[in-house]
Protein backbone atom coordinates (compact mmCIF):
# COMPACT_ATOMS: atom_id res chain seq x y z
CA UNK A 1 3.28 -3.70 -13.30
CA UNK A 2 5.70 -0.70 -12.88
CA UNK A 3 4.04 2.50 -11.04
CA UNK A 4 5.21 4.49 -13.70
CA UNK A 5 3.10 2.40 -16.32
CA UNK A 6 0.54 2.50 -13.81
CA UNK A 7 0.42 6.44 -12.81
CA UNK A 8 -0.12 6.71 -16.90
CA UNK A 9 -3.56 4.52 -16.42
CA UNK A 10 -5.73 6.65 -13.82
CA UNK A 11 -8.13 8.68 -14.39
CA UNK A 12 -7.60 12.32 -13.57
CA UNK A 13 -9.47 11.83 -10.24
CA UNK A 14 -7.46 8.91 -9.36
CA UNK A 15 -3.94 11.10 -10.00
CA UNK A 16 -5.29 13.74 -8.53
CA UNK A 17 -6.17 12.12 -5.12
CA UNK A 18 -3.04 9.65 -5.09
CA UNK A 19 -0.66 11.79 -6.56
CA UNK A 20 -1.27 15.20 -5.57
CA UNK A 21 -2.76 15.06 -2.18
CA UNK A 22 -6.21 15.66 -3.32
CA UNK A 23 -9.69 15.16 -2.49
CA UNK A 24 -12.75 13.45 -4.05
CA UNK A 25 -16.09 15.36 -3.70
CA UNK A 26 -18.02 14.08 -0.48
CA UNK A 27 -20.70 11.52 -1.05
CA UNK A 28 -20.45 11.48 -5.15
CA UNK A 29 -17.64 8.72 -5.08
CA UNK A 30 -17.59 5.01 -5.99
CA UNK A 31 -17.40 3.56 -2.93
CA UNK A 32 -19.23 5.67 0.30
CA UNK A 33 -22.46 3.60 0.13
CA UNK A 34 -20.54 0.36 -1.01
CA UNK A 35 -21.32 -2.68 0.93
CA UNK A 36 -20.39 -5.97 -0.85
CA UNK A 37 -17.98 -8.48 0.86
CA UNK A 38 -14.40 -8.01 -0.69
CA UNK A 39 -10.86 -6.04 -0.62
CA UNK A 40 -10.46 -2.61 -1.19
CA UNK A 41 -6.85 -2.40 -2.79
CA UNK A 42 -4.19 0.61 -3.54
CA UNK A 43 -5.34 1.77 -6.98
CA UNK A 44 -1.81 1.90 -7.69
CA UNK A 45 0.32 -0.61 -6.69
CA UNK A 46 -2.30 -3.16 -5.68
CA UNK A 47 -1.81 -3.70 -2.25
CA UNK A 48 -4.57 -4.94 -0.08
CA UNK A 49 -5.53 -1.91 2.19
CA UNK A 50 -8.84 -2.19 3.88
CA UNK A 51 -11.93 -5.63 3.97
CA UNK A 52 -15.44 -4.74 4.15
CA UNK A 53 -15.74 -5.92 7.04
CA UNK A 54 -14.10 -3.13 8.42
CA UNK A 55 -16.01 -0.79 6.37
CA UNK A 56 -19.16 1.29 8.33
CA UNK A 57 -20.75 4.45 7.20
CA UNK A 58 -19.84 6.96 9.31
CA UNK A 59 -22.26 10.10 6.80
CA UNK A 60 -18.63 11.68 6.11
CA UNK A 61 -19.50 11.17 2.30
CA UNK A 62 -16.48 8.99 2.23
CA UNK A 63 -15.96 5.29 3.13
CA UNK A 64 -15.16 4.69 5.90
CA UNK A 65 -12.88 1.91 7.66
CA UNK A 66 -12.17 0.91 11.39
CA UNK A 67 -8.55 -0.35 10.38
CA UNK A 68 -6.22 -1.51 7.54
CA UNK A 69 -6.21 -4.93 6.68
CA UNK A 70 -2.36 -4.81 7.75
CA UNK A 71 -1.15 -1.88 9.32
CA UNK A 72 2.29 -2.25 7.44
CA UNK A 73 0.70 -1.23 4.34
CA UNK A 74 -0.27 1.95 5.48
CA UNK A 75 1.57 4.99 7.23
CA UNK A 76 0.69 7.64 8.82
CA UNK A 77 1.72 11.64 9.09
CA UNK A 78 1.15 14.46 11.00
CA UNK A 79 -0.81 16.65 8.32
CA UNK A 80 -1.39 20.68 8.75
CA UNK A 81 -3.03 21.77 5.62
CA UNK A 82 -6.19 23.67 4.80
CA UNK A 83 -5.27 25.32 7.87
CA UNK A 84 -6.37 21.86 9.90
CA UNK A 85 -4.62 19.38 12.26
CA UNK A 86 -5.22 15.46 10.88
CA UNK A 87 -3.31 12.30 9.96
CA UNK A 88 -2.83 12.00 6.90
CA UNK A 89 -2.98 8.09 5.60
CA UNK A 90 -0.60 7.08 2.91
CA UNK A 91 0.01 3.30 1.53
CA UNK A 92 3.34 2.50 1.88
CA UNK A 93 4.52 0.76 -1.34
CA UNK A 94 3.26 3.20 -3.87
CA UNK A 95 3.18 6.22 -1.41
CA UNK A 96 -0.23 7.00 -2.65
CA UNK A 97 -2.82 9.66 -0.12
CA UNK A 98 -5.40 7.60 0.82
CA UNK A 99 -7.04 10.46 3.14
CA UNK A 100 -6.74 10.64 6.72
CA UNK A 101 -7.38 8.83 10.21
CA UNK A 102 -9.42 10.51 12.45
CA UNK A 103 -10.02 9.45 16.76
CA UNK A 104 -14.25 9.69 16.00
CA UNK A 105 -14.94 5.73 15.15
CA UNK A 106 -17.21 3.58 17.11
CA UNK A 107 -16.15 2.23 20.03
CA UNK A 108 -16.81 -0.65 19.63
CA UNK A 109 -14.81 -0.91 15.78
CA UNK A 110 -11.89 0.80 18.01
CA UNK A 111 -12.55 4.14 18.06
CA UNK A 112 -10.71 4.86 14.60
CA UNK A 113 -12.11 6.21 11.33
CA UNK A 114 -10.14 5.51 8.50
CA UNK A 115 -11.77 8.31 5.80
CA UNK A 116 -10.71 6.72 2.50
CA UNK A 117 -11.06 8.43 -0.89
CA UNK A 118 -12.96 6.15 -3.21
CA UNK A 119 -10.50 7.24 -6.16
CA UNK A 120 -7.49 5.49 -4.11
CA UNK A 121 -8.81 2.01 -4.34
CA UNK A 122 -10.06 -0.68 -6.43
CA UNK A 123 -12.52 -3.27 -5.15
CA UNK A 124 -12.02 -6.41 -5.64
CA UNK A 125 -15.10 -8.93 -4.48
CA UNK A 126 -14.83 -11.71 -2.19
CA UNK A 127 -16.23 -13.97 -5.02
CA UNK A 128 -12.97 -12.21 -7.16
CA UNK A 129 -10.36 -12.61 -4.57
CA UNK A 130 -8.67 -16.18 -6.12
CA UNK A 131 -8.66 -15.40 -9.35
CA UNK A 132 -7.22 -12.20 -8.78
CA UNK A 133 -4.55 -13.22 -6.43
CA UNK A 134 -5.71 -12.46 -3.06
CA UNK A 135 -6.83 -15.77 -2.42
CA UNK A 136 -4.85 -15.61 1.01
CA UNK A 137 -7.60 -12.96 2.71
CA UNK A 138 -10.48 -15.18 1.74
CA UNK A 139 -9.91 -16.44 5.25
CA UNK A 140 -10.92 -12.78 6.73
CA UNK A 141 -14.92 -13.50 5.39
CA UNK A 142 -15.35 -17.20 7.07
């Protein structure tokens, strides 16, 4: 599917965070307390961006990840707004904001805390994964 097509599907939350740099309100979002075994993917383009088994809650009010699935589906810039100093986290085929990375993760996860805006992704279940087409990442839950 083209991203134009799909920029015309979202909700107004989902544009909002993905398209204009915005931010879903903390802890009344899909996926903060959202534990079930599968792929969180780009809302837009489709791209698998982050497992659950990744996923911890950190009490941001946002999920939270310890790392991408693939850290070439995500970049990462230097981001100054709301008078703050962060890194912002973008996914790199569909340039949609994701949120940001912050250096406050456990320590043992790595030390990273990838605070993800429920509106960026879709979840796809681990019992989902084949017939959806990410039947390669099954592999990541054995």
């Amino acid at each position: 599917m083209d991203k134009a097509k799909r920029l015309k599907e979202l909700t107004d939350i989902q544009y909002y965070v993905t398209q204009e740099n915005g931010t879903e309100p903390p802890f009344r979002n899909e996926y903060d307390e959202h534990f079930e075994e599968g792929l969180y993917v780009d809302i837009v383009s489709g791209k698998p961006l982050f497992s659950s088994i990744d996923k911890f809650n950190s009490g941001c009010g946002w999920p939270a990840f310890a790392k991408p699935v693939s850290q070439e589906e995500v970049t990462e810039h230097f981001d100054t707004s709301h008078g703050m100093r962060r890194v912002e986290v973008r996914s790199k085929e569909a340039d949609s904001h994701l949120g940001h990375v912050f250096p406050d993760g456990p320590s043992e996860l790595g030390g990273l805390r990838y605070c993800i805006n429920s509106a960026a992704l879709r979840f796809v279940a681990k019992a989902d994964l084949e017939q959806e087409g990410y039947g390669q990442y099954l592999s990541l839950f054995d």
